[in-house]
Protein backbone atom coordinates (compact mmCIF):
# COMPACT_ATOMS: atom_id res chain seq x y z
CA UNK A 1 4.81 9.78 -11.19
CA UNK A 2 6.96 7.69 -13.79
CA UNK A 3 9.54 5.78 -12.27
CA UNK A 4 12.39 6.26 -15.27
CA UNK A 5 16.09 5.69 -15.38
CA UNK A 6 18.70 4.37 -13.46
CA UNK A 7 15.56 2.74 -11.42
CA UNK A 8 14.28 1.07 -14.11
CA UNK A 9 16.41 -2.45 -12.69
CA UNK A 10 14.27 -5.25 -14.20
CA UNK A 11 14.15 -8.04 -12.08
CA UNK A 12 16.30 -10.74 -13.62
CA UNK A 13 16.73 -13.22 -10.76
CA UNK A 14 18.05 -13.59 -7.17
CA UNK A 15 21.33 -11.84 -8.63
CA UNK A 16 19.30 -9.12 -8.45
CA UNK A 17 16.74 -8.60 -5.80
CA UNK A 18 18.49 -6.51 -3.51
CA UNK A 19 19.17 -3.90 -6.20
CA UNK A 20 15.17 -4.38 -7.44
CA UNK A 21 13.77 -4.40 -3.98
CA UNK A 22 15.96 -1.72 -2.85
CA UNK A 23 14.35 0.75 -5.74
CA UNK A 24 10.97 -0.05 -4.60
CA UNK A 25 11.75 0.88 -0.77
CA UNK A 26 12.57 4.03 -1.72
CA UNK A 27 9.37 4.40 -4.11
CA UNK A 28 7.62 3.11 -1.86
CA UNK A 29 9.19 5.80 1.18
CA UNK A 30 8.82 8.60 -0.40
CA UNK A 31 4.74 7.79 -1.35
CA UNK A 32 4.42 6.93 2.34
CA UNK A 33 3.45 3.63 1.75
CA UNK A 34 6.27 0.96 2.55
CA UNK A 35 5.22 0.31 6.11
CA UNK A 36 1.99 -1.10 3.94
CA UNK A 37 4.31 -3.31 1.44
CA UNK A 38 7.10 -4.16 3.59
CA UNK A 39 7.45 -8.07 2.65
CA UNK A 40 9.56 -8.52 5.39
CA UNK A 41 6.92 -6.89 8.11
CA UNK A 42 4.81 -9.42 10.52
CA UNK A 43 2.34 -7.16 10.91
CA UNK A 44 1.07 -4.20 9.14
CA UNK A 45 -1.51 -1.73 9.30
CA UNK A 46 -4.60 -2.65 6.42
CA UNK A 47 -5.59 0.47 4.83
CA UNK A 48 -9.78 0.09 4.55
CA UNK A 49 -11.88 2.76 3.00
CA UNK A 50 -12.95 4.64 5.88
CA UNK A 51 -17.27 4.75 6.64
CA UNK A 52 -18.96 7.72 6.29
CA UNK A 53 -20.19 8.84 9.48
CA UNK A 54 -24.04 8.21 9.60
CA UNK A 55 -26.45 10.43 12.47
CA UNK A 56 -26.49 6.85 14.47
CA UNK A 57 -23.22 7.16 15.03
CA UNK A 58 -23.71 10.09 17.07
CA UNK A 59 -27.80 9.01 18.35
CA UNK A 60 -28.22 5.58 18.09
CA UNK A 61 -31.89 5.99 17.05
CA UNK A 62 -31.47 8.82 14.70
CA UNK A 63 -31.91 8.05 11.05
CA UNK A 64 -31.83 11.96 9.48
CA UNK A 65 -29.90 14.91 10.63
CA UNK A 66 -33.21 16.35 12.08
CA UNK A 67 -33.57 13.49 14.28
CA UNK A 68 -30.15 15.19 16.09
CA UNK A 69 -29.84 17.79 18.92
CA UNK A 70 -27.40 21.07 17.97
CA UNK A 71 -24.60 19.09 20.05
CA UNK A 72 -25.38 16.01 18.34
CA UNK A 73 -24.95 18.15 14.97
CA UNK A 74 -21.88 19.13 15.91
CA UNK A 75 -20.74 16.02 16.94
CA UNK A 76 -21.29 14.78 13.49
CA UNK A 77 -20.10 17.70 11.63
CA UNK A 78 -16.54 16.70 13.66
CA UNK A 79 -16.69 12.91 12.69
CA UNK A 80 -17.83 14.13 8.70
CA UNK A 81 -14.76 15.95 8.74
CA UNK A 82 -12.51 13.54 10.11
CA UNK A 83 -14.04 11.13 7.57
CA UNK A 84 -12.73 13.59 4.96
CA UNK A 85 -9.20 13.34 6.15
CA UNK A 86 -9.03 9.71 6.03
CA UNK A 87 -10.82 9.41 2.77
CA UNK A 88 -8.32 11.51 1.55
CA UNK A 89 -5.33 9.29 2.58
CA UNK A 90 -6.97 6.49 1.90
CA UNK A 91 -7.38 7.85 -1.32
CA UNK A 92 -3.69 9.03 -1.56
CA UNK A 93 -2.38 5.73 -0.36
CA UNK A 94 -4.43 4.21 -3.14
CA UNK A 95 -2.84 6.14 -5.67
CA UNK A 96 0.30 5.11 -3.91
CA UNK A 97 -0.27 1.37 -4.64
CA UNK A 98 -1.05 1.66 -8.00
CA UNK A 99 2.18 3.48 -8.83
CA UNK A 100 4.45 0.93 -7.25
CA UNK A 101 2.22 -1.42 -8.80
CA UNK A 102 2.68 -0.12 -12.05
CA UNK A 103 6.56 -0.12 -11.20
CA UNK A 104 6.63 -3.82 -10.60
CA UNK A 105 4.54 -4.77 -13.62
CA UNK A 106 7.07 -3.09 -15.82
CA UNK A 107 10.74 -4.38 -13.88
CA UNK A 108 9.39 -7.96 -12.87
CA UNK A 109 10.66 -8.86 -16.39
CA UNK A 110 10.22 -13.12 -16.93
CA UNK A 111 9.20 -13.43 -12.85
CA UNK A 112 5.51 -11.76 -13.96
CA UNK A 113 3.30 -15.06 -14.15
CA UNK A 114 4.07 -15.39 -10.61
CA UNK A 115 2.38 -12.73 -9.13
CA UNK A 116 -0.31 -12.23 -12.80
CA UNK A 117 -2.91 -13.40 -10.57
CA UNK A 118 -2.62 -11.64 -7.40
CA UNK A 119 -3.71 -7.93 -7.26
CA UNK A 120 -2.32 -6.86 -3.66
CA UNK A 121 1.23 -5.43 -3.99
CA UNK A 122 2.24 -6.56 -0.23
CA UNK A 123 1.63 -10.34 -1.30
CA UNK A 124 3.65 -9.51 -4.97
CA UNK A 125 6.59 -8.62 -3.31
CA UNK A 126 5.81 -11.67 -0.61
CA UNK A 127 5.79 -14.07 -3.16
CA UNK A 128 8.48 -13.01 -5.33
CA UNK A 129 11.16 -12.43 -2.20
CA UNK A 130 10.36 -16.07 -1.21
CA UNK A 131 11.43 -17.40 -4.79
CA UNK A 132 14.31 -14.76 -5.09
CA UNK A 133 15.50 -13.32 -2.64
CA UNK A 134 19.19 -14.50 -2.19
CA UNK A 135 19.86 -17.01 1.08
CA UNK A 136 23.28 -15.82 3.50
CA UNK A 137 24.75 -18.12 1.76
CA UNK A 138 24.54 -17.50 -1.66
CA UNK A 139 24.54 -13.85 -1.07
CA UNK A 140 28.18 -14.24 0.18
CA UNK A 141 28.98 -16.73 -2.33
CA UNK A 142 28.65 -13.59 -5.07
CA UNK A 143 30.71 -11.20 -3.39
């Protein structure tokens, strides 16, 4: 997914981060991901890379599949294929990231050695809405 056109605002200042910010919500929405980049958020949900499920988990003394009963089997079978659904968002929400990512590399125009060193696009958008994003004040004093 390119991000092309009328979205392609490059961040030029606190003039305008609204506009930028705005274009990367609605990236961000329709990949599913803003509730993970939302700078303004307290608290979000961390995406980890979900464990595979192990025979333990099911037998706490099991170390093979033969060490497990048919429920136990089952049991595990069930947790496997949970594991599969979240490996596959977590996989998708990866993807995600790196899109927006990508996005912000490319608009963040001069504002870029600010976030060079920091690879988690929640704490890019932290950082640069604490430099530019526009007080009350000043956000009134341009309309």
């Amino acid at each position: 997914m390119d991000i092309e056109g009328p979205s392609s605002v490059t961040l030029t200042g606190s003039g305008s981060w609204f506009q930028w910010i705005s274009i990367i919500r609605k990236y961000a929405v329709n990949l599913g991901i803003w509730d993970l980049i939302d700078p303004q958020q307290p608290t979000r949900t961390a995406i980890n890379l979900p464990e595979k499920p192990k025979p333990s988990d099911v037998k706490p003394e099991a170390v093979t599949i033969t060490d497990l009963n048919d429920a136990q089997f089952k049991r595990l079978e069930s947790l496997q294929n949970d594991y599969r659904v979240d490996l596959q968002t977590y996989q998708r929400q990866q993807k995600a990231l790196l899109i927006v990512q990508q996005h912000i590399i490319k608009t963040v125009g001069s504002y870029y050695d600010m976030i060079a060193t920091e690879d988690s696009v929640l704490r890019q958008l932290q950082l640069l809405q604490g430099r530019l994003k526009p007080t009350v004040w000043e956000f009134e004093k341009r309309s």
